[in-house]
Protein backbone atom coordinates (compact mmCIF):
# COMPACT_ATOMS: atom_id res chain seq x y z
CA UNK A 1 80.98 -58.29 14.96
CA UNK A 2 83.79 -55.85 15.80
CA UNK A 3 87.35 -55.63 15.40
CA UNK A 4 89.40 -53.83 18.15
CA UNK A 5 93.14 -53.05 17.06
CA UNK A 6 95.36 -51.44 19.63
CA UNK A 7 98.80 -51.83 20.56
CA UNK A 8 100.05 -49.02 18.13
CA UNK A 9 102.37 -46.08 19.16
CA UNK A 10 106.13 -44.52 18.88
CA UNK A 11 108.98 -46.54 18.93
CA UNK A 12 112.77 -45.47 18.15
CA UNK A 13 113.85 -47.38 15.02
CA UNK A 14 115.02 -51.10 15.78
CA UNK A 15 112.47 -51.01 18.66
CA UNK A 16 109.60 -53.78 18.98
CA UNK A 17 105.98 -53.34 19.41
CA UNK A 18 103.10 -55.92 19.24
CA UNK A 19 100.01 -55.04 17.76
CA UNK A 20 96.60 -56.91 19.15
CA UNK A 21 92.96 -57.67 17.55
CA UNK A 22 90.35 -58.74 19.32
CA UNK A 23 87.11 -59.88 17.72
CA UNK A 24 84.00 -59.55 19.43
CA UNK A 25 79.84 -59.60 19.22
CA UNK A 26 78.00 -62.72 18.07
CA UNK A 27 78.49 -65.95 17.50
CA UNK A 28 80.93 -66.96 14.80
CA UNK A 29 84.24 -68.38 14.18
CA UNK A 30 87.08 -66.44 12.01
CA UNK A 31 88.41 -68.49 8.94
CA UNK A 32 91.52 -66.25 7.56
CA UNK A 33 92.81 -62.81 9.42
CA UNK A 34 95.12 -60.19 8.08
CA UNK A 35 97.49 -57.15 9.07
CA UNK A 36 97.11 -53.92 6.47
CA UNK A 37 98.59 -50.72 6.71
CA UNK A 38 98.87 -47.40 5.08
CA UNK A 39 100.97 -45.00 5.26
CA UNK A 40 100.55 -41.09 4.28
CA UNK A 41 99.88 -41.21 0.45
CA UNK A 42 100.40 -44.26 -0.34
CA UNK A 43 97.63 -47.41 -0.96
CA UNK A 44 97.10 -49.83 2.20
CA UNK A 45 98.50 -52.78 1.54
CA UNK A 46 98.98 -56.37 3.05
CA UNK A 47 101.55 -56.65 5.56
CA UNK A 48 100.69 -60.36 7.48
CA UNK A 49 97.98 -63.01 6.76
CA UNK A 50 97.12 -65.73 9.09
CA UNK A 51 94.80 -68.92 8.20
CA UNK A 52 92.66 -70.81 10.38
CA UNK A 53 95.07 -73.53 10.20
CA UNK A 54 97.71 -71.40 11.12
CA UNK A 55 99.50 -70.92 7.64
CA UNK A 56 100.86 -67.42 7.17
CA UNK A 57 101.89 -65.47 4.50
CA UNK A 58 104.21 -61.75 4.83
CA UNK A 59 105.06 -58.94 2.61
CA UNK A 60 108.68 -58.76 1.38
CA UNK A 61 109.08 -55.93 3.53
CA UNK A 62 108.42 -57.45 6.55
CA UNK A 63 109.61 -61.15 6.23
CA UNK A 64 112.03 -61.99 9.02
CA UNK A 65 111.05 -58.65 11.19
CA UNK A 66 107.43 -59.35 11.63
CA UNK A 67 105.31 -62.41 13.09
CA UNK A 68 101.58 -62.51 13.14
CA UNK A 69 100.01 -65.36 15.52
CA UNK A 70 96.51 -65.62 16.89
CA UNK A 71 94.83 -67.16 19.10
CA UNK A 72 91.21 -68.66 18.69
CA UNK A 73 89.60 -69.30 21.85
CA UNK A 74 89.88 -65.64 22.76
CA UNK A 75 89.24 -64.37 18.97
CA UNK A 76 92.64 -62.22 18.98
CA UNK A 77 94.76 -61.89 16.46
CA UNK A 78 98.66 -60.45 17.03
CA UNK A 79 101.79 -58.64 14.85
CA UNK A 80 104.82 -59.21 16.64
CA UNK A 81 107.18 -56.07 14.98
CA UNK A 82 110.68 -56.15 15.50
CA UNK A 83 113.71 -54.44 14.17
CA UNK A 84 111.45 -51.71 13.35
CA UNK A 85 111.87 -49.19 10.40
CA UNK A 86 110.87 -45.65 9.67
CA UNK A 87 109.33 -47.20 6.71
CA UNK A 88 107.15 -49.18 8.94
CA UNK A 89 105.20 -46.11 10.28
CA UNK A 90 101.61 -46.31 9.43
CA UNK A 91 98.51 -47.24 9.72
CA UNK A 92 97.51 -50.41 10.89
CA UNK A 93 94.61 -52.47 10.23
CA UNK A 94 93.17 -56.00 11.26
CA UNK A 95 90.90 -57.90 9.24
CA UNK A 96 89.20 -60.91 9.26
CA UNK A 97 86.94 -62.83 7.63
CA UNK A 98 83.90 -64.51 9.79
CA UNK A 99 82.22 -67.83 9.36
CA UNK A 100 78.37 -67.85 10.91
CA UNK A 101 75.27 -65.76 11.36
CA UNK A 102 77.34 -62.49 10.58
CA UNK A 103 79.65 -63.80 8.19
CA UNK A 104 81.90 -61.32 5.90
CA UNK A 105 85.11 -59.57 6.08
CA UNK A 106 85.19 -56.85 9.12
CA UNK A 107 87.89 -54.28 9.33
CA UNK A 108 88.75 -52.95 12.68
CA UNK A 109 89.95 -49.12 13.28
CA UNK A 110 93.49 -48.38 12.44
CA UNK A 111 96.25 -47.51 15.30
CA UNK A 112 98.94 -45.72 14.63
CA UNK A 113 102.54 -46.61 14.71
CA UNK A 114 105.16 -44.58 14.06
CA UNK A 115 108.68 -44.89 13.71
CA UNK A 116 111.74 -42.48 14.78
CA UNK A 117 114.96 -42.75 13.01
């Protein structure tokens, strides 16, 4: 199973960008997925968390500014980023939690996003 993140890149401050993930190899389903990022010295931490039933849950810096979505027949998750921050710029990570013969929790490579005030 792999995780493909793109959708990353720099954006003026207040701008939008949408972040993709795309799941891939094997046959499985995806119970829970999640948005993480880290900036430059700092821990990664949750940003956006998405159930298979479509409940989500958002760090307090994000609420209102962010939406993550997915959709399961094409195994893609998505971070909808608005009114976008300098604080915003890092790192960003999907992960996701599979249900089958390869179950576990896969991380996909980071992209980048960054910020300009």
């Amino acid at each position: 199973v792999q995780l493909q993140a793109s959708g990353g890149g720099l954006v003026q401050a207040g701008g939008s960008l949408r972040l993709s993930c795309a799941a891939s190899g094997g046959f499985f389903s995806i119970s829970d997925m999640g948005w993480y990022r880290q900036a430059p010295g700092k821990q990664r931490e949750l940003v956006a968390s998405i159930t298979s039933g479509a409940g989500t849950d958002y760090a307090d810096s994000v609420k209102g500014r962010f939406t993550i979505s997915r959709d399961n027949a094409k195994n893609t998750g998505y971070l909808q980023m608005n009114s976008l921050k300098s604080e915003d710029t890092a790192v960003y990570y999907c992960n996701a939690k599979v249900l089958g013969l390869f179950s576990g929790t896969y991380w996909g490579r980071g992209t980048q996003v960054t910020v300009s005030s």
